[in-house]
C-alpha atoms as a PDB file:
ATOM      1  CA  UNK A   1      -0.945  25.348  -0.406  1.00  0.00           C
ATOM      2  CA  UNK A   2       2.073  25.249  -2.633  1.00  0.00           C
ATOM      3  CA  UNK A   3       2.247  25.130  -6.059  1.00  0.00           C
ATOM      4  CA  UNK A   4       3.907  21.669  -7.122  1.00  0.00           C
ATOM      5  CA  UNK A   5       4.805  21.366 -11.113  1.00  0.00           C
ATOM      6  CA  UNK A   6       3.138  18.237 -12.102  1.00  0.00           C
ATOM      7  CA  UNK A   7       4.770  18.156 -15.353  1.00  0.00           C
ATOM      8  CA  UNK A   8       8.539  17.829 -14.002  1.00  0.00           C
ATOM      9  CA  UNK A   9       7.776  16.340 -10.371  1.00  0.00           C
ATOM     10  CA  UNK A  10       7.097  12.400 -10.298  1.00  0.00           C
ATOM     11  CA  UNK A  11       5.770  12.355  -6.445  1.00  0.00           C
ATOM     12  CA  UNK A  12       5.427  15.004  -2.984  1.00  0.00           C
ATOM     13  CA  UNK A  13       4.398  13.966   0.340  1.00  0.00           C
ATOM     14  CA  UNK A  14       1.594  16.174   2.581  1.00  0.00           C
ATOM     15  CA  UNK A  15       3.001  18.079   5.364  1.00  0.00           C
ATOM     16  CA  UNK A  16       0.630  19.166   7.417  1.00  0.00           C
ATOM     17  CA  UNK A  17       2.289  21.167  10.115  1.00  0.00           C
ATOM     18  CA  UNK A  18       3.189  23.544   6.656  1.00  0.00           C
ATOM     19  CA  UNK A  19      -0.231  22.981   5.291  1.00  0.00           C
ATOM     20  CA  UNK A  20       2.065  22.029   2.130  1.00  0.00           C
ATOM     21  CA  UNK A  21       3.089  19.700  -0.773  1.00  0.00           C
ATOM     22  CA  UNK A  22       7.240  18.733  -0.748  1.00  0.00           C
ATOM     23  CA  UNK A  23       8.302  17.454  -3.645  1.00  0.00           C
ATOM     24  CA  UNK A  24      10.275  14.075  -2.889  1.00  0.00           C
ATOM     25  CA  UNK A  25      13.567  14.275  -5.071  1.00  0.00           C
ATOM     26  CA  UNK A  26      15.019  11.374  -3.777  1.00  0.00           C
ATOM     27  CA  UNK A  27      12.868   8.413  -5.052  1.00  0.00           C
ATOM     28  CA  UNK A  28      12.977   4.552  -3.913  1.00  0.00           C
ATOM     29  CA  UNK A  29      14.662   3.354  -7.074  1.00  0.00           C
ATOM     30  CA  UNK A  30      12.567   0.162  -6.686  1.00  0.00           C
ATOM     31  CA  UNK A  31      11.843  -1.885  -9.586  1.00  0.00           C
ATOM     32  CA  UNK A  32       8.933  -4.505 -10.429  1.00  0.00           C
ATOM     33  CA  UNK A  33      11.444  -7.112 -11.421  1.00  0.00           C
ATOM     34  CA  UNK A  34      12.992  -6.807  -8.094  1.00  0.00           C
ATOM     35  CA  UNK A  35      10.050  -7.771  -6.484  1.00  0.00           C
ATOM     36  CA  UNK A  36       9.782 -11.677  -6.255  1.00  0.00           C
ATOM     37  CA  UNK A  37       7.127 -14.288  -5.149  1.00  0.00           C
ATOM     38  CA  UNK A  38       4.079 -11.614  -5.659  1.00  0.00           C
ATOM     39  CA  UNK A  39       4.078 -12.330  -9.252  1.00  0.00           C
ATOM     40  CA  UNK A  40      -0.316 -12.230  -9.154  1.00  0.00           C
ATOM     41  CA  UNK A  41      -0.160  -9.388  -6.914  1.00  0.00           C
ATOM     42  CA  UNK A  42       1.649  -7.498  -9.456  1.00  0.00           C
ATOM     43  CA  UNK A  43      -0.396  -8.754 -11.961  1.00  0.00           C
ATOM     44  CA  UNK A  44      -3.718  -7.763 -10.534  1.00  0.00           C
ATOM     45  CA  UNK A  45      -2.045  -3.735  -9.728  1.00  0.00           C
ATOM     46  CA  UNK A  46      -0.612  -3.281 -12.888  1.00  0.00           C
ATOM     47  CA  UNK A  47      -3.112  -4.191 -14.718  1.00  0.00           C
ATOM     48  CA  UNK A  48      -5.557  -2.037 -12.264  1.00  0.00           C
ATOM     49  CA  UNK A  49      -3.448   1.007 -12.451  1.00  0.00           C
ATOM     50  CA  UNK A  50      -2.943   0.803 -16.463  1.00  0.00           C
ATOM     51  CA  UNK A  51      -6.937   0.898 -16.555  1.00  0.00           C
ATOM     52  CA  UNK A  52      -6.681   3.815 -14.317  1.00  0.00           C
ATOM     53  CA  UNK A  53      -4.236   5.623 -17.098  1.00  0.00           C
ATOM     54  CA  UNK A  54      -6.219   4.580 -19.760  1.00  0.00           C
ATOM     55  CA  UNK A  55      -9.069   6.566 -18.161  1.00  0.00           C
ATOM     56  CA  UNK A  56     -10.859   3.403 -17.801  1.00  0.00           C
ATOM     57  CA  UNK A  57     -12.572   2.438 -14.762  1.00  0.00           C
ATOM     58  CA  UNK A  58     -10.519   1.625 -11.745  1.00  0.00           C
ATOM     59  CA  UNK A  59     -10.515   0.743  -8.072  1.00  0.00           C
ATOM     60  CA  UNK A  60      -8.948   1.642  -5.223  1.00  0.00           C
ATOM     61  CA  UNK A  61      -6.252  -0.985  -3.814  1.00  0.00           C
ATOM     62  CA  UNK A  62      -5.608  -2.017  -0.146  1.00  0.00           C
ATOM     63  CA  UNK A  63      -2.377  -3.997   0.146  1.00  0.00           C
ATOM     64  CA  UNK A  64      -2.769  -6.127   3.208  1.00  0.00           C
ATOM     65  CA  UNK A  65      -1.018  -8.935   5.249  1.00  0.00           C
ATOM     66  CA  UNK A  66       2.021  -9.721   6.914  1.00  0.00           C
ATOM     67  CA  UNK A  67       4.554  -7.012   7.515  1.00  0.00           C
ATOM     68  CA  UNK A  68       7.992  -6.941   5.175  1.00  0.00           C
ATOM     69  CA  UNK A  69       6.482  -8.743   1.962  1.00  0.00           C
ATOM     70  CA  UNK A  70       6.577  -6.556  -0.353  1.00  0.00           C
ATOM     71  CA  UNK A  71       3.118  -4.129  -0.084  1.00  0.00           C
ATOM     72  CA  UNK A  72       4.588  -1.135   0.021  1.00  0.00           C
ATOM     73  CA  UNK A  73       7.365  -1.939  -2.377  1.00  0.00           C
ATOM     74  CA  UNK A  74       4.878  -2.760  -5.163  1.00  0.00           C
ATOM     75  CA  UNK A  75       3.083   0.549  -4.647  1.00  0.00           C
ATOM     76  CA  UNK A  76       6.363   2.847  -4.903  1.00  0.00           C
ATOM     77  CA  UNK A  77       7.988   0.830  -7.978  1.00  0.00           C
ATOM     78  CA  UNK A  78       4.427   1.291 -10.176  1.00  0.00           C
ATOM     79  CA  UNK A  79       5.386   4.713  -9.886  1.00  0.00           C
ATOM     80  CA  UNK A  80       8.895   4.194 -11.219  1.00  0.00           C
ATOM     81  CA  UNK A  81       7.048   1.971 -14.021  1.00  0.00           C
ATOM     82  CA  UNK A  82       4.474   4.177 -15.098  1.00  0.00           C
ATOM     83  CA  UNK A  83       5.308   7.863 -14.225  1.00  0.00           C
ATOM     84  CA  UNK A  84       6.261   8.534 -17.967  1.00  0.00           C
ATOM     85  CA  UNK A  85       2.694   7.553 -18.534  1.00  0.00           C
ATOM     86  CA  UNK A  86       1.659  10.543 -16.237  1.00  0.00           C
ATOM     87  CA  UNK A  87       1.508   8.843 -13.234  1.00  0.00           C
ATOM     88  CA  UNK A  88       2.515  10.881 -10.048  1.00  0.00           C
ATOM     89  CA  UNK A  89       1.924  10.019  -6.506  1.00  0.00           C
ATOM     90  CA  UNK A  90       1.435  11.815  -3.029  1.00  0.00           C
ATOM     91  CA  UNK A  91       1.753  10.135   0.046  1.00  0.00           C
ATOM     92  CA  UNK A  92      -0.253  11.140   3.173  1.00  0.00           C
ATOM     93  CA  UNK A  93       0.729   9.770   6.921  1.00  0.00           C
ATOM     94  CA  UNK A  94      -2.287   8.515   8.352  1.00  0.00           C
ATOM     95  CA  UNK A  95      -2.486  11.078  11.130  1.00  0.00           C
ATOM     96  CA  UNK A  96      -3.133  13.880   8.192  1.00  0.00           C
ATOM     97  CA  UNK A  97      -6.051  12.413   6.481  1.00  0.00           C
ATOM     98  CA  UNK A  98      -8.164  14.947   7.617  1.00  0.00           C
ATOM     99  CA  UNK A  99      -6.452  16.937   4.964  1.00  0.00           C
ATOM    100  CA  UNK A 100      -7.397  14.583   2.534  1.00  0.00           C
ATOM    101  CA  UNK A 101     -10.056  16.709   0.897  1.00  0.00           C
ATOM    102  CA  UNK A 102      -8.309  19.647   0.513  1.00  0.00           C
ATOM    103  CA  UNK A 103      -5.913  17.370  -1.410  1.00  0.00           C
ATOM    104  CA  UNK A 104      -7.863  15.898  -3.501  1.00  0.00           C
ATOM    105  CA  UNK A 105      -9.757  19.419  -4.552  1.00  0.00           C
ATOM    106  CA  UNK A 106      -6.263  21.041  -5.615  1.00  0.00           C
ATOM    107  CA  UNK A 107      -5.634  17.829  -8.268  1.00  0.00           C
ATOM    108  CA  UNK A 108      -8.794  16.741  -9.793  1.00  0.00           C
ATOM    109  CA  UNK A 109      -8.568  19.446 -12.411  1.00  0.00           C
ATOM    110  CA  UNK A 110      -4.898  18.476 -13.187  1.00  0.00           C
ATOM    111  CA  UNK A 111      -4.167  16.500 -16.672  1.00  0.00           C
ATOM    112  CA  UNK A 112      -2.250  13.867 -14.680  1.00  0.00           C
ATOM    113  CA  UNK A 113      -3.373  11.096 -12.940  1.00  0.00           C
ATOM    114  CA  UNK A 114      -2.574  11.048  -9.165  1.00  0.00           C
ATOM    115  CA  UNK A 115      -2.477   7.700  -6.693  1.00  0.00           C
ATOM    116  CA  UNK A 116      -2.653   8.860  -2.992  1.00  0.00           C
ATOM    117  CA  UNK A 117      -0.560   6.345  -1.003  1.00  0.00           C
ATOM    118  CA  UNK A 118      -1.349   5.665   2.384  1.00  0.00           C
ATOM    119  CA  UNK A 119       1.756   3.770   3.742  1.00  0.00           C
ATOM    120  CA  UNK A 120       0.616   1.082   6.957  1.00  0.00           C
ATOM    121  CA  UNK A 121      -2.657   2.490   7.554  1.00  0.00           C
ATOM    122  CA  UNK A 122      -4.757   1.136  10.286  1.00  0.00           C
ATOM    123  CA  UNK A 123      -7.067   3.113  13.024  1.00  0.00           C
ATOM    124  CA  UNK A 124      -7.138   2.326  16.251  1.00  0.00           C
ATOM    125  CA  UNK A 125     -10.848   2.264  19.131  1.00  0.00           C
ATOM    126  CA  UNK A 126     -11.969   5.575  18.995  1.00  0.00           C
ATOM    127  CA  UNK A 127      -9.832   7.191  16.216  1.00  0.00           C
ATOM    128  CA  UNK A 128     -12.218   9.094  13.822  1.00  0.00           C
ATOM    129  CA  UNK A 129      -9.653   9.992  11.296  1.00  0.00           C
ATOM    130  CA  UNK A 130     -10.410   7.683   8.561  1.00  0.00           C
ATOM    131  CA  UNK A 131     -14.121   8.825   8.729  1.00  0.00           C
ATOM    132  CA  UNK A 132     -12.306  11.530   5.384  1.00  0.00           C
ATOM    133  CA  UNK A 133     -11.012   8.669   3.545  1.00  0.00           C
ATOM    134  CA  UNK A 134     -14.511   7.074   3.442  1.00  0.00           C
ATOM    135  CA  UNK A 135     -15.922  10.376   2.213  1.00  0.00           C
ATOM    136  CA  UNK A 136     -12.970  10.321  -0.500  1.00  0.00           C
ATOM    137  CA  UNK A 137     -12.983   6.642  -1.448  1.00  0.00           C
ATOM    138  CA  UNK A 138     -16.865   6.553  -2.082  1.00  0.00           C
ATOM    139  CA  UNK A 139     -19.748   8.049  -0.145  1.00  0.00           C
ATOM    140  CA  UNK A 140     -20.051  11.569  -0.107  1.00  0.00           C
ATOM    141  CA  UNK A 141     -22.619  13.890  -2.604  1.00  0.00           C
ATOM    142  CA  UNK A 142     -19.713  14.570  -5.176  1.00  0.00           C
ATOM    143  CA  UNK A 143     -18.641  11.765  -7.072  1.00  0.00           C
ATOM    144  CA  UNK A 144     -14.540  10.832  -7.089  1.00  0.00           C
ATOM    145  CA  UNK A 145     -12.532  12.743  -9.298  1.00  0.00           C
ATOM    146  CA  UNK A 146     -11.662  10.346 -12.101  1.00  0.00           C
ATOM    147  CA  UNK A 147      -7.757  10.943 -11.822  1.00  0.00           C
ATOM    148  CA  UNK A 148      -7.522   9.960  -8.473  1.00  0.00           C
ATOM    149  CA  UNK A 149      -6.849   6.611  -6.874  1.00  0.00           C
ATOM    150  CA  UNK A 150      -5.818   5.425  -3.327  1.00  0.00           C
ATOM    151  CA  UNK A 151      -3.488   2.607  -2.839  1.00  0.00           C
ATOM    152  CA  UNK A 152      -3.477   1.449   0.728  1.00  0.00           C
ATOM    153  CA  UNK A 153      -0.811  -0.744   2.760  1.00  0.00           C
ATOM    154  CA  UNK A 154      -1.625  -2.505   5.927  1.00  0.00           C
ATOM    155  CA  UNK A 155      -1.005  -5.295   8.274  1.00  0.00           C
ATOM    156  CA  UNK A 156      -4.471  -5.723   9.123  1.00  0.00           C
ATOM    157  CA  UNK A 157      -7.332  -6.566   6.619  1.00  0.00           C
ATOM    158  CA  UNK A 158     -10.358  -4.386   8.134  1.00  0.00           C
ATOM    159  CA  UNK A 159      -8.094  -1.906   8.835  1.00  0.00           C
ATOM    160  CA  UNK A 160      -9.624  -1.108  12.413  1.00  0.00           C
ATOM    161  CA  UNK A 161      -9.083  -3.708  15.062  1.00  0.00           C
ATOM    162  CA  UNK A 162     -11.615  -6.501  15.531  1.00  0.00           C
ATOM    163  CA  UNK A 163     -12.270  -7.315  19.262  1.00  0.00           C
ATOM    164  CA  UNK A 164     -14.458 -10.684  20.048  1.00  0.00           C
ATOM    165  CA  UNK A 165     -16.948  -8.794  21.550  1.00  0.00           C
ATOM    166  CA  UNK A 166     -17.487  -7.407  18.537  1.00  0.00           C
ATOM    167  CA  UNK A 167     -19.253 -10.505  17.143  1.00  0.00           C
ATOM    168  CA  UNK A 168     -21.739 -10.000  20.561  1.00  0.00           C
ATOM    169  CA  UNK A 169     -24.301  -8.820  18.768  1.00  0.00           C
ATOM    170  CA  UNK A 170     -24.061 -11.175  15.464  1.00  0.00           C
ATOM    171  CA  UNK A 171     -27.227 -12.890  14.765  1.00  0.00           C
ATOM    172  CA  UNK A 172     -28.222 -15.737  12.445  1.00  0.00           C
ATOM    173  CA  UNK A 173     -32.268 -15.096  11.106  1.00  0.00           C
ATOM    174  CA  UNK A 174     -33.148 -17.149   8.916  1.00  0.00           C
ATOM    175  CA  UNK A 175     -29.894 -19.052   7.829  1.00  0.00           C
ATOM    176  CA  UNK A 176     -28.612 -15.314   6.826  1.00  0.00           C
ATOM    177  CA  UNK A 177     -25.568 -13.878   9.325  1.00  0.00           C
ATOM    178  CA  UNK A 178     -26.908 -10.425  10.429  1.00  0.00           C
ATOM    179  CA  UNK A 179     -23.401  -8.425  11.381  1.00  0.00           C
ATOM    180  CA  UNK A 180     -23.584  -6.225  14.561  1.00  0.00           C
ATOM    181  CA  UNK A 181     -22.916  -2.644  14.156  1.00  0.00           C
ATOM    182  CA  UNK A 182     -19.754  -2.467  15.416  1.00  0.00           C
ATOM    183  CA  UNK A 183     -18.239  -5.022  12.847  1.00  0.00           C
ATOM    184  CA  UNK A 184     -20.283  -3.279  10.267  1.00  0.00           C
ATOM    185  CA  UNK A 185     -18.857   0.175  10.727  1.00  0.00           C
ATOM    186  CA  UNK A 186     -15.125  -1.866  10.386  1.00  0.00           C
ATOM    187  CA  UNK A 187     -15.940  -3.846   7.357  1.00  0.00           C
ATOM    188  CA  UNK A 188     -17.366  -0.515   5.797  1.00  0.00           C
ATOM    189  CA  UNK A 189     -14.150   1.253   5.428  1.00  0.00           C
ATOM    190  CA  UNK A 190     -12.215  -1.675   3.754  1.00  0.00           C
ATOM    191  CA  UNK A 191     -15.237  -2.744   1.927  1.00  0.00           C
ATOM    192  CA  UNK A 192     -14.543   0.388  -0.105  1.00  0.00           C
ATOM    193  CA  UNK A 193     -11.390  -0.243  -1.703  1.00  0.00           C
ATOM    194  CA  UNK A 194     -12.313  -2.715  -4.747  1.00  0.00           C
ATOM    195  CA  UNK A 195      -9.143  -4.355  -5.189  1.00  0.00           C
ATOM    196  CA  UNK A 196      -8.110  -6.401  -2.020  1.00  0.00           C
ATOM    197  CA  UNK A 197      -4.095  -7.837  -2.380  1.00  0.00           C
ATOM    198  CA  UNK A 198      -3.429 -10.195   0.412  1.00  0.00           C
ATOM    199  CA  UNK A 199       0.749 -10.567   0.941  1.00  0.00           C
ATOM    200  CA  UNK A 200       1.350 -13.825   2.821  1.00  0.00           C
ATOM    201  CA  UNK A 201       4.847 -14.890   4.656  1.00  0.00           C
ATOM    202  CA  UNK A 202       7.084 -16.912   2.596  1.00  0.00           C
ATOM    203  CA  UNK A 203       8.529 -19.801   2.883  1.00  0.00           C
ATOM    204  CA  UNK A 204      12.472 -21.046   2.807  1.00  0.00           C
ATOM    205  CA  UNK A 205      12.918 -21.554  -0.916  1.00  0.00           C
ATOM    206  CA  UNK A 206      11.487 -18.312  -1.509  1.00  0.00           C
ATOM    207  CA  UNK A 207      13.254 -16.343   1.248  1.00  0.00           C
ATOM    208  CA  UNK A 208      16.483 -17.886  -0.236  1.00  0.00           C
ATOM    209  CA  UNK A 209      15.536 -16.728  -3.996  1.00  0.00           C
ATOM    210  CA  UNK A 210      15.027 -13.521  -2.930  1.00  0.00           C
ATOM    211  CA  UNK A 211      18.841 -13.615  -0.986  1.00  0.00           C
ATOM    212  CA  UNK A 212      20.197 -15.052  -4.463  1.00  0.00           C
ATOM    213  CA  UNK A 213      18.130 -12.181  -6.145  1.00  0.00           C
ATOM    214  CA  UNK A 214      20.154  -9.716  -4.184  1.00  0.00           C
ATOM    215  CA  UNK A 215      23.384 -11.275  -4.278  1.00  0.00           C
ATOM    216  CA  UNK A 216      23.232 -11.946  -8.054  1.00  0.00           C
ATOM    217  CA  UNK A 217      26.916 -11.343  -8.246  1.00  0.00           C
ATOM    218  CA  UNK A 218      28.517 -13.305  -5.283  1.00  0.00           C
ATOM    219  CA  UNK A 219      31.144 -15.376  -5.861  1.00  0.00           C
ATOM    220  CA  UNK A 220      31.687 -17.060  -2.424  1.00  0.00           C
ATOM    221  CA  UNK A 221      30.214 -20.301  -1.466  1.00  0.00           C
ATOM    222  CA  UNK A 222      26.554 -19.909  -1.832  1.00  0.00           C
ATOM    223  CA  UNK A 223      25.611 -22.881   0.352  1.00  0.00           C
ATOM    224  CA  UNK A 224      27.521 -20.804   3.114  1.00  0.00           C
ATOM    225  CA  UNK A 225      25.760 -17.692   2.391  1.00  0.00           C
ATOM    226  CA  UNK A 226      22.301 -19.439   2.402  1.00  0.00           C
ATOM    227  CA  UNK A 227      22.967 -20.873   6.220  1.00  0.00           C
ATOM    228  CA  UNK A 228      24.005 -16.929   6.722  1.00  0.00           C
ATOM    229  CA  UNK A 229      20.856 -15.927   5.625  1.00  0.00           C
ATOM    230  CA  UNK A 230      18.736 -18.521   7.776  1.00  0.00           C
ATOM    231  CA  UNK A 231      20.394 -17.387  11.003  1.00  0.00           C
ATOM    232  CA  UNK A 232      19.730 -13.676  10.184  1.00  0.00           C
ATOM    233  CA  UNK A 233      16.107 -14.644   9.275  1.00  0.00           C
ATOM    234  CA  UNK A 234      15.680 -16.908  12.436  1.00  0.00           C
ATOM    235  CA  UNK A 235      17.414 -13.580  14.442  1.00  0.00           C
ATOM    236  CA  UNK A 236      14.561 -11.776  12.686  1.00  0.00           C
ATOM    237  CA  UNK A 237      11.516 -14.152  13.442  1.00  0.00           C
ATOM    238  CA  UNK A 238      10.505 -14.187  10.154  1.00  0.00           C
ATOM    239  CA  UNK A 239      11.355 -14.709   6.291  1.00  0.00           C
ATOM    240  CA  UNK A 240      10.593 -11.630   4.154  1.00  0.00           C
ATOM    241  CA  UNK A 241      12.108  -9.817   1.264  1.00  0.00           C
ATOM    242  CA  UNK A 242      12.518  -6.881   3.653  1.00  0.00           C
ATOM    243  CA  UNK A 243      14.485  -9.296   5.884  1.00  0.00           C
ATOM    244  CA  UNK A 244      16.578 -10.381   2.652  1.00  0.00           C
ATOM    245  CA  UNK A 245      17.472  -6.956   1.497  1.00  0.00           C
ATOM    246  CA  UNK A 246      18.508  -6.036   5.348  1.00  0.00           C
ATOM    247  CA  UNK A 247      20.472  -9.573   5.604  1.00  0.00           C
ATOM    248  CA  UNK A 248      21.999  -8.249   2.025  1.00  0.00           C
ATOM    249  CA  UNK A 249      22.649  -4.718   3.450  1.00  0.00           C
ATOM    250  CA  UNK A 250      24.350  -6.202   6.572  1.00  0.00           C
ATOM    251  CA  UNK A 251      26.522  -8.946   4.375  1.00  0.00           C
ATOM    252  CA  UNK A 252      27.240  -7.159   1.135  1.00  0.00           C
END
């Protein structure tokens, strides 16, 4: 593996095909103020990840809920918050968390602390790649290296997908729900990140503040460019600051 310099390089992302670290010189320039309606979600990360810097105890974070509000937004502007504070960040495609290990072994020892972000992750039936990321979030005979975090976005809570049959072999003893294996074995991977952040759509009012957030500077009828912005989010099927920075992108 390549030899990144921690000390001048803010992030890299895994290649696996190269068995290598890339440094990532052009960063999303995303900022936490930009980021509206999550105000608790930001809360609740920020204050996780300054513990983490403070070499105080910390959890791992799974980001989950509705696509385009913000998850993986908050994750990549903590890193443009805190990186002066020695915060760096690797990201590593789902597909390559076999690798994760390996990863992990070449940065414990490093005097910077390093979240591993793990953009949309879910698993589909039969995929045993996140069987790594359990051994790395908690469970195997070494303990987790204490500079080392994993922050997690996804569009689905359990991360794996939950079938009703599942629930087939549920039983109820005593008052006390007894969970099948299946839906144990699915709960047991998310169970493992301690801080659960669940992103919800917005409504109008929001989706609109966000469109004024962007267009800060217009000077054009605003009650004209609101009725823009409905059509392009009823085009869309949804209202979400991704759809408001792409109506903003289109417009602007």
């Amino acid at each position: 593996m390549d030899t990144i310099d921690w000390a001048r390089t803010k992030a890299a992302v895994w290649r696996a095909r190269s068995n290598r670290l890339r440094e990532i010189r052009r960063l999303d320039p995303i900022a936490l103020d930009q980021l509206l309606g999550v105000e608790r979600q930001k809360t609740l990360l920020c204050q996780n990840t300054e513990r983490f810097l403070a070499g105080k105890p910390a959890n791992n974070a799974l980001l989950w809920g509705s696509r385009g509000t913000g998850k993986s937004s908050l994750i990549k502007a903590l890193l443009n918050r805190y990186h002066d504070q020695g915060l760096r960040m690797i990201e590593v495609d789902k597909d390559d968390l076999v690798d994760l290990p390996e990863i992990v072994d070449d940065i414990q020892d490093l005097p910077q602390h390093f979240v591993i972000f793990c953009d949309d992750l879910s698993f589909e039936e039969g995929e045993s790649s996140y069987k790594p990321l359990k051994s790395v979030l908690e469970g195997s005979l070494e303990l987790p290296p204490e500079n080392v975090l994993i922050y997690a976005s996804s569009n689905r809570r359990h991360l794996l997908p939950e079938r009703m049959q599942d629930n087939d072999q549920t039983r109820v003893h005593n008052t006390e729900i007894h969970f099948g294996d299946a839906i144990e074995e699915k709960i047991s991977l998310s169970d493992r990140f301690g801080l659960w952040l669940s992103f919800y759509p917005i409504n109008q009012p929001e989706y609109l503040a966000i469109v004024d957030h962007y267009f800060a500077n217009w000077q054009g009828d605003r009650s004209q460019l609101h009725a823009e912005a409905i059509r392009f989010a009823q085009g869309r099927g949804v209202r979400s600051g991704r759809v408001a920075r792409q109506f903003f992108n289109a417009r602007s």
